[in-house]
N, C-alpha and C. Protein backbone atom coordinates (compact mmCIF):
# COMPACT_ATOMS: atom_id res chain seq x y z
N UNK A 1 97.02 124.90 79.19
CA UNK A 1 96.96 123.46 79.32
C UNK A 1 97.57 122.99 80.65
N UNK A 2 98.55 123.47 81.13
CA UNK A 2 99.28 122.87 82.09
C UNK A 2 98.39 123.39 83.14
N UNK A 3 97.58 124.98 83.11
CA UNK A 3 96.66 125.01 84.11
C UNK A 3 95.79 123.93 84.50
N UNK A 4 95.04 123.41 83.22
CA UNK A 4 94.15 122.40 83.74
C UNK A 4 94.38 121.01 84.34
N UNK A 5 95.86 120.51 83.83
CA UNK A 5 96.72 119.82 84.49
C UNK A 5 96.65 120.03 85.91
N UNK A 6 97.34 120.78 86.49
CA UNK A 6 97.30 121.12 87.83
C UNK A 6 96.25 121.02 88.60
N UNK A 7 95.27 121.98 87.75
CA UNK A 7 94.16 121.71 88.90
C UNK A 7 93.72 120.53 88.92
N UNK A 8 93.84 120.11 87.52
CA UNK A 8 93.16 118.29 88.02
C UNK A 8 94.20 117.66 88.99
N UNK A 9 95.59 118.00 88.92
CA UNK A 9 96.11 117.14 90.07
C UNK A 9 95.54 117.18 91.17
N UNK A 10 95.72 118.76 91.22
CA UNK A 10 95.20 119.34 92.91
C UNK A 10 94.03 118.80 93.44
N UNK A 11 93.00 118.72 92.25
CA UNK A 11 91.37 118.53 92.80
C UNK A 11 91.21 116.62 93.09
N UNK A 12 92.37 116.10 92.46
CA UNK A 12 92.66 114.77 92.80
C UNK A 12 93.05 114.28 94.16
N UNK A 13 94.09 114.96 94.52
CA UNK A 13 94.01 115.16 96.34
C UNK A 13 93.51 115.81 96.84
N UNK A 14 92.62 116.50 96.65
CA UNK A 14 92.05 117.07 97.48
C UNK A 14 90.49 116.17 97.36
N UNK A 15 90.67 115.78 96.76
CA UNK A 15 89.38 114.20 96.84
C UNK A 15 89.21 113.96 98.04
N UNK A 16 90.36 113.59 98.84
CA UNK A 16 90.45 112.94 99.97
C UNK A 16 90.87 113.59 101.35
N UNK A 17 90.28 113.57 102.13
CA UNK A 17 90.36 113.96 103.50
C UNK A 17 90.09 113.53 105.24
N UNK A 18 90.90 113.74 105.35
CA UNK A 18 89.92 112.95 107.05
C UNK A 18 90.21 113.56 107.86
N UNK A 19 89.39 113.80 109.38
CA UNK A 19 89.99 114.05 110.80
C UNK A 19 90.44 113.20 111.45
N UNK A 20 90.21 112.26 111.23
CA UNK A 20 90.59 110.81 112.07
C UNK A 20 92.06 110.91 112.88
N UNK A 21 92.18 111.41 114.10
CA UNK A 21 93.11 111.57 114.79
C UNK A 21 94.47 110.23 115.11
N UNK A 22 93.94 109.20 114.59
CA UNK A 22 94.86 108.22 114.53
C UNK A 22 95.96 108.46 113.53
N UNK A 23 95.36 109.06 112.08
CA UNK A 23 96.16 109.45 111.11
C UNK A 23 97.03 110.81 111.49
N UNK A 24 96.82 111.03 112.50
CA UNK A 24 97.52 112.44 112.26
C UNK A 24 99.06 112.39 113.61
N UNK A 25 99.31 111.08 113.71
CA UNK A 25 100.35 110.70 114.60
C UNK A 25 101.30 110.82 113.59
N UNK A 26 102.63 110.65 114.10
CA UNK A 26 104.28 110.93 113.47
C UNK A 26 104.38 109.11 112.84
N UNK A 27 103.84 108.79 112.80
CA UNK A 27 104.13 107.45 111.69
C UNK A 27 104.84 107.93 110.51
N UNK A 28 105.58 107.10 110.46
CA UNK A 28 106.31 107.54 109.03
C UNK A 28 106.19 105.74 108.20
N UNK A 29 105.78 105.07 108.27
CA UNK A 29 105.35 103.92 107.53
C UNK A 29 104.03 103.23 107.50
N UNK A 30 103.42 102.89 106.75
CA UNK A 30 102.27 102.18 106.60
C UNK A 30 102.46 100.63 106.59
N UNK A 31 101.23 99.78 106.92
CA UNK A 31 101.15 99.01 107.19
C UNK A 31 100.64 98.23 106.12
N UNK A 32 99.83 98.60 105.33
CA UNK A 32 99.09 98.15 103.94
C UNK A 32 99.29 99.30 103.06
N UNK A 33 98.42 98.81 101.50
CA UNK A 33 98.25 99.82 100.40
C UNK A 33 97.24 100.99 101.17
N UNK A 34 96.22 100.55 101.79
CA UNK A 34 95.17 101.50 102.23
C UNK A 34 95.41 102.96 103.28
N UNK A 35 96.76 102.86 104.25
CA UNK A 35 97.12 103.21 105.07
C UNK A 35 98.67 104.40 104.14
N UNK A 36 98.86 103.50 103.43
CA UNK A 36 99.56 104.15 102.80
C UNK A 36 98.71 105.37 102.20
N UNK A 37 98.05 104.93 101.39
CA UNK A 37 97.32 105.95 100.38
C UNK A 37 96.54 107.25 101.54
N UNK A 38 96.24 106.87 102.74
CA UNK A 38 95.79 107.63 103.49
C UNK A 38 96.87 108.50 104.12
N UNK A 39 97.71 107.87 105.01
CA UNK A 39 99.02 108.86 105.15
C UNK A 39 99.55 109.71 103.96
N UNK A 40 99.55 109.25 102.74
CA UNK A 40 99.93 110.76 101.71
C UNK A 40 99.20 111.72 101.61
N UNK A 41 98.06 111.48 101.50
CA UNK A 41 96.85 111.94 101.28
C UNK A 41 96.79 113.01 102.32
N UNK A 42 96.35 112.35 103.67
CA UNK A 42 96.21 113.78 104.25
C UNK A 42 97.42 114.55 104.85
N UNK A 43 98.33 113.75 104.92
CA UNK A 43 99.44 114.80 104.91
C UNK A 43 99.86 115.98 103.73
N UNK A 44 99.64 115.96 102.26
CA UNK A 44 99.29 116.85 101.50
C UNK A 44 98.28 117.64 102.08
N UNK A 45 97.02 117.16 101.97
CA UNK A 45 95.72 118.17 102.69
C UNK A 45 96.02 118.96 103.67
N UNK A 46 96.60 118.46 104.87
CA UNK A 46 97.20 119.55 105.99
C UNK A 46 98.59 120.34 105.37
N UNK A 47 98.89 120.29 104.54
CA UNK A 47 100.13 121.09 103.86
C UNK A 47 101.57 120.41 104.30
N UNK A 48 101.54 119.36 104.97
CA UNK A 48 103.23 118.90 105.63
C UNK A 48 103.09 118.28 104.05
N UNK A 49 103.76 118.90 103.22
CA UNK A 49 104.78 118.50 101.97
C UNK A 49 105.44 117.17 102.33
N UNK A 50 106.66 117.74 102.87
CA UNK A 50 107.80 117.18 103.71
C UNK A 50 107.21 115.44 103.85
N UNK A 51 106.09 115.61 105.14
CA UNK A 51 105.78 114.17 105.27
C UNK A 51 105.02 113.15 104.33
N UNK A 52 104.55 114.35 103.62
CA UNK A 52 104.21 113.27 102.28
C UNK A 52 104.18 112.21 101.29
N UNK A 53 105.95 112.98 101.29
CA UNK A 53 106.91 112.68 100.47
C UNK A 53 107.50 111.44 100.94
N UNK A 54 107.32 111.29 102.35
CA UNK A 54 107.94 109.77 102.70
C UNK A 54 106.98 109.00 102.81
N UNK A 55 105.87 109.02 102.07
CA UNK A 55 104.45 107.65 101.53
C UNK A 55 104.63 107.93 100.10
N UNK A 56 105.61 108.47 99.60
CA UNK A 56 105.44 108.83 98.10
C UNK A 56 106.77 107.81 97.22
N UNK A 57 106.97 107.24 96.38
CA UNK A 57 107.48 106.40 95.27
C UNK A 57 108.81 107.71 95.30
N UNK A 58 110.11 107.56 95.49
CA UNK A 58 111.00 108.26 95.66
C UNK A 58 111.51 108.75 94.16
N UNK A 59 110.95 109.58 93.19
CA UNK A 59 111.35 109.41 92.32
C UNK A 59 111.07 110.73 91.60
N UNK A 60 112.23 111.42 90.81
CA UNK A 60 111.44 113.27 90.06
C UNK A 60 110.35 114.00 89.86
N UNK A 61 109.42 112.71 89.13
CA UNK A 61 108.25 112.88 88.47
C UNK A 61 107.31 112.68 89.40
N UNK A 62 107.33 112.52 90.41
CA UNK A 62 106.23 112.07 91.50
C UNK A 62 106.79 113.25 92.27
N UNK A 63 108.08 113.78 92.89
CA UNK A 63 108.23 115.01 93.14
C UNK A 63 108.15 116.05 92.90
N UNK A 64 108.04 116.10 91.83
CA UNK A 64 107.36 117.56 90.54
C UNK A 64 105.99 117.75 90.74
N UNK A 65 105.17 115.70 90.43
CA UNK A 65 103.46 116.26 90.44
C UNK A 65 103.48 117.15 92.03
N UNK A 66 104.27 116.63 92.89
CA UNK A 66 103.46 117.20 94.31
C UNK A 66 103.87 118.26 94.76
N UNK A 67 104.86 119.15 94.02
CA UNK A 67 105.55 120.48 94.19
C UNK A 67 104.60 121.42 93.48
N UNK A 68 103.93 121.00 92.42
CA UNK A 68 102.96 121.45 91.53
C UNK A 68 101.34 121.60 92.84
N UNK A 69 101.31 120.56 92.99
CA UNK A 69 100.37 120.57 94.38
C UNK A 69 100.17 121.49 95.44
N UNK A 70 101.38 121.37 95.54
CA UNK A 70 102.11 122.65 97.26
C UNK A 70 101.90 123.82 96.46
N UNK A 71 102.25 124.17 95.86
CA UNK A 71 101.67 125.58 94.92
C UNK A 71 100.52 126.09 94.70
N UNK A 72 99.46 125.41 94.19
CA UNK A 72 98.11 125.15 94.48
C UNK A 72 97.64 125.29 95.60
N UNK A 73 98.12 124.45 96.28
CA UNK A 73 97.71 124.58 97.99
C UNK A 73 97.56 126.19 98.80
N UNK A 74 98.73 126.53 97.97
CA UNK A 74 98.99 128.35 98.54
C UNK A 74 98.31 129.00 98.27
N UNK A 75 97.45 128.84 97.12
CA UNK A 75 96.20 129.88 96.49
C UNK A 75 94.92 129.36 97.07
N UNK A 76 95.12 128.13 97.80
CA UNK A 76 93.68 128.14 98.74
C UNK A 76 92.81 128.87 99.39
N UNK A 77 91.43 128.98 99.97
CA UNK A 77 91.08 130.16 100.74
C UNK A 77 91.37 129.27 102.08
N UNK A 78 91.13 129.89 103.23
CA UNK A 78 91.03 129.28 104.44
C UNK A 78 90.12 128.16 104.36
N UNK A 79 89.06 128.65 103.89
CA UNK A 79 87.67 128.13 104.51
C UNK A 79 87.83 126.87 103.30
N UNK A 80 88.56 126.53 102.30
CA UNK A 80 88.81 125.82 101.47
C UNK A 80 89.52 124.65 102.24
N UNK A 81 90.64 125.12 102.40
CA UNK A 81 91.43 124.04 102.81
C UNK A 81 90.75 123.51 104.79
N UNK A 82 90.35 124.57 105.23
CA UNK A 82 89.48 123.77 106.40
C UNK A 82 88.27 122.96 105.80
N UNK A 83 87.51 122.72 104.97
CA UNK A 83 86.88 122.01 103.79
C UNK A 83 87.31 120.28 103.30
N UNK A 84 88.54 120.92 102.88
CA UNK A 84 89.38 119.20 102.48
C UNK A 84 90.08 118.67 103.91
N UNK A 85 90.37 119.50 104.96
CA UNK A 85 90.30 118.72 105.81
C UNK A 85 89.74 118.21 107.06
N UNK A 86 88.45 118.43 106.87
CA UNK A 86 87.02 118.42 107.96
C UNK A 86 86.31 116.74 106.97
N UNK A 87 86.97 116.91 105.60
CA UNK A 87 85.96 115.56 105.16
C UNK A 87 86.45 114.31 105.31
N UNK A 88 85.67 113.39 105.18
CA UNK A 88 85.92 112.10 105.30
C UNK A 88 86.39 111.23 103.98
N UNK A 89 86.80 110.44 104.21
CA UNK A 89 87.20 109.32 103.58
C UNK A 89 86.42 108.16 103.27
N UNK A 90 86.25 107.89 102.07
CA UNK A 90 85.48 106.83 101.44
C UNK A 90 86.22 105.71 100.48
N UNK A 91 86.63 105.04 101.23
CA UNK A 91 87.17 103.81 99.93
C UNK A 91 86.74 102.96 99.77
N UNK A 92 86.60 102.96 97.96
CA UNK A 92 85.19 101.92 97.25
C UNK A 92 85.90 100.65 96.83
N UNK A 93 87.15 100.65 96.78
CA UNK A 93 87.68 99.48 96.49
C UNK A 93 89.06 99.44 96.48
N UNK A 94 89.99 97.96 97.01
CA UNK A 94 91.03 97.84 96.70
C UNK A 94 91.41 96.61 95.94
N UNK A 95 91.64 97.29 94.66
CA UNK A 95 91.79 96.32 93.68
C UNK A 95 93.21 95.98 93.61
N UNK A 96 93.53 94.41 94.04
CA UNK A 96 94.82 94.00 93.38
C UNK A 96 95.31 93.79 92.56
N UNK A 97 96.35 94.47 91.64
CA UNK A 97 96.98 93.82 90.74
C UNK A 97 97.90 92.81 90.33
N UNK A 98 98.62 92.95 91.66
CA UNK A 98 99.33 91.72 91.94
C UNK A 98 100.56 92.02 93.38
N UNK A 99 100.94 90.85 93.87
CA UNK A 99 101.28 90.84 95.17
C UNK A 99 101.86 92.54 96.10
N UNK A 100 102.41 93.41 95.00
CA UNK A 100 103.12 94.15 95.56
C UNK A 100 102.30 95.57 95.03
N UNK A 101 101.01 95.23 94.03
CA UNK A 101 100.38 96.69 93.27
C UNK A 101 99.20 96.98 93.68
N UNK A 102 98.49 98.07 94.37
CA UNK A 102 97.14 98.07 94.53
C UNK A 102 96.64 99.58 94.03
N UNK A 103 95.65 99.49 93.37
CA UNK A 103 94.54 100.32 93.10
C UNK A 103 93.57 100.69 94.15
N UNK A 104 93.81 102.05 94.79
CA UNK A 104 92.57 102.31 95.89
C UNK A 104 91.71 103.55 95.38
N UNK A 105 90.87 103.05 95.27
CA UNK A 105 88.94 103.93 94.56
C UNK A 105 88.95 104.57 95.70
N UNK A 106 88.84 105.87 95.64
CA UNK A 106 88.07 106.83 96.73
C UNK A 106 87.33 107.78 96.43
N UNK A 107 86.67 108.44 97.44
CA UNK A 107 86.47 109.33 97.34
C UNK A 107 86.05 110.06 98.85
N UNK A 108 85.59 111.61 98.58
CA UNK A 108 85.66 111.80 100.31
C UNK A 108 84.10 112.59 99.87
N UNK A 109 84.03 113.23 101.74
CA UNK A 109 82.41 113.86 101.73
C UNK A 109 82.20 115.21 100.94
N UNK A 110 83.66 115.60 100.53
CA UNK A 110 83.12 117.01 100.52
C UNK A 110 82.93 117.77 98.95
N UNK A 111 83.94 116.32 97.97
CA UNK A 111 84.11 116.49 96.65
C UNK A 111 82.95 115.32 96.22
N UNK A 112 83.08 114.36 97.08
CA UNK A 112 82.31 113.02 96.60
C UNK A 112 82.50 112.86 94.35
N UNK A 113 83.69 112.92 94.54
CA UNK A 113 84.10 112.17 93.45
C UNK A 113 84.97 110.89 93.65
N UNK A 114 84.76 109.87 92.73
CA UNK A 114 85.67 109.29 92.80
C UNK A 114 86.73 109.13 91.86
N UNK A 115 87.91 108.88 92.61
CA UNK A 115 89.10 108.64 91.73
C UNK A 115 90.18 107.76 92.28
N UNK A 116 91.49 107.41 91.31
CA UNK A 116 92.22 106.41 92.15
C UNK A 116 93.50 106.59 92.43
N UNK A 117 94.23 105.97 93.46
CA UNK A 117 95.53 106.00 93.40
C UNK A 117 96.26 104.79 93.57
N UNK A 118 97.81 104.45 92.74
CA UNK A 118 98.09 103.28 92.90
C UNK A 118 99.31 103.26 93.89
N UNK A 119 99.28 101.89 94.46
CA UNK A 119 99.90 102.20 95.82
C UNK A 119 101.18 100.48 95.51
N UNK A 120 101.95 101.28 95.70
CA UNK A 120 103.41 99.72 95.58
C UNK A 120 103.97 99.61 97.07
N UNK A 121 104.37 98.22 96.76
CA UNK A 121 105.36 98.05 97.86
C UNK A 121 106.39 97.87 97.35
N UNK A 122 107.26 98.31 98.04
CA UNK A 122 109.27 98.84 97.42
C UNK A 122 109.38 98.17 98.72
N UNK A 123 110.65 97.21 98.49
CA UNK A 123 111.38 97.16 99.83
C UNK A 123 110.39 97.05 101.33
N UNK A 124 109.48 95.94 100.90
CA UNK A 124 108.97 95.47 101.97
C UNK A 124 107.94 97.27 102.99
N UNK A 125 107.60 98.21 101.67
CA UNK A 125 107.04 99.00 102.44
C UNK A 125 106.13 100.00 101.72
N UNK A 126 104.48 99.74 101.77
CA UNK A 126 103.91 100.35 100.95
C UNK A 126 103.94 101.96 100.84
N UNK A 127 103.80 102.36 99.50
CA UNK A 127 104.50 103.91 98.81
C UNK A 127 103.10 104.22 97.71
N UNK A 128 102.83 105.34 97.76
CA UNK A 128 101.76 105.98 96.65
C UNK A 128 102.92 105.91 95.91
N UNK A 129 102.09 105.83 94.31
CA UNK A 129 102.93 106.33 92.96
C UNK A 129 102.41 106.97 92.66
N UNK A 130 102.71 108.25 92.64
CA UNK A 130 101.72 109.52 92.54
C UNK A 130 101.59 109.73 91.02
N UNK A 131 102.53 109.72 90.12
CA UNK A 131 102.68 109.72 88.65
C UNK A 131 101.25 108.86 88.04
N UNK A 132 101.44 108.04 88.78
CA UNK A 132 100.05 106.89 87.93
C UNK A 132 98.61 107.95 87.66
N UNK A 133 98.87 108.75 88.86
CA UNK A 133 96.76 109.55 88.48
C UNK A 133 96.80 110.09 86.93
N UNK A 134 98.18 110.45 86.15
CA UNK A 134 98.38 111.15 85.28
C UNK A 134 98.79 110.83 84.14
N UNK A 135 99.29 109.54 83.87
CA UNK A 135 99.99 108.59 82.84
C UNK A 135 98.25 107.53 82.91
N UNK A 136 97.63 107.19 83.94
CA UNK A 136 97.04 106.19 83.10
C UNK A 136 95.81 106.19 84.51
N UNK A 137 94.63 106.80 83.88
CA UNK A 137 93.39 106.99 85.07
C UNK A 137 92.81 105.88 84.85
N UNK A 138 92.29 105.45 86.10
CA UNK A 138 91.09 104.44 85.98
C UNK A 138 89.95 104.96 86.89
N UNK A 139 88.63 104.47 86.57
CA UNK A 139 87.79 105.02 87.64
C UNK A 139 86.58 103.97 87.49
N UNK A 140 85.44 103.85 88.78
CA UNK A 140 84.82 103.06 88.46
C UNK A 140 83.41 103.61 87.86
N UNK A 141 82.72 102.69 87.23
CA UNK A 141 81.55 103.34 86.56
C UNK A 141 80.46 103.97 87.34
């Protein structure tokens, strides 16, 4: 059970990918929910853990899902993880929930699934809540 757990985490980020060389600067804050969700995102995909973790909701359970991740990541093939990060980025929607909560629909070229992640602002600075893909999915029809 916990296998299939995992891989659904894993195959959840790995949804998303980009080359987009703007994203791949030393920013350590985002500017919106959208930027946020993209800085975690492919910083997991390229393997920086580390920088992840500072677009990530500071909290055990959101550090566990993505330690569970980095593990996964290690049993990749090459040609896999050059895969999730050669694809693009597709976001189908950002749904607000309210001033500080957003829902971002994605998906990328190479899984072309979609799925979501919810993105807060803490302290004047948007953060993935990585826990949410796993306590409570939404997706669009």
């Amino acid at each position: 059970m916990k296998t299939i757990f995992y891989g659904s985490l894993f195959m959840l980020i790995s949804l998303v990918a980009c080359n987009d060389d703007d994203r791949q600067s030393n920013s350590t804050s985002s500017d919106n929910a959208i930027d946020a969700a993209r800085n975690f995102i492919q910083a997991a995909l390229v393997g920086d853990f580390d920088k992840a973790k500072i677009f990530m909701v500071n909290d055990s359970l959101n550090h566990e899902d993505l330690n569970a991740i980095q593990r996964l990541n290690e049993r990749l093939s090459p040609e896999e993880k050059t895969k999730y990060q050669e694809a693009s980025i597709r976001i189908h929607q950002d749904r607000k929930l309210n001033e500080s909560t957003r829902i971002i629909y994605y998906s990328n070229s190479f899984r072309n699934k979609k799925d979501s992640l919810k993105v807060i602002q803490l302290q004047g600075q948007w953060l993935v809540d990585f826990k949410y893909m796993f306590h409570k999915t939404d997706s669009l029809p």
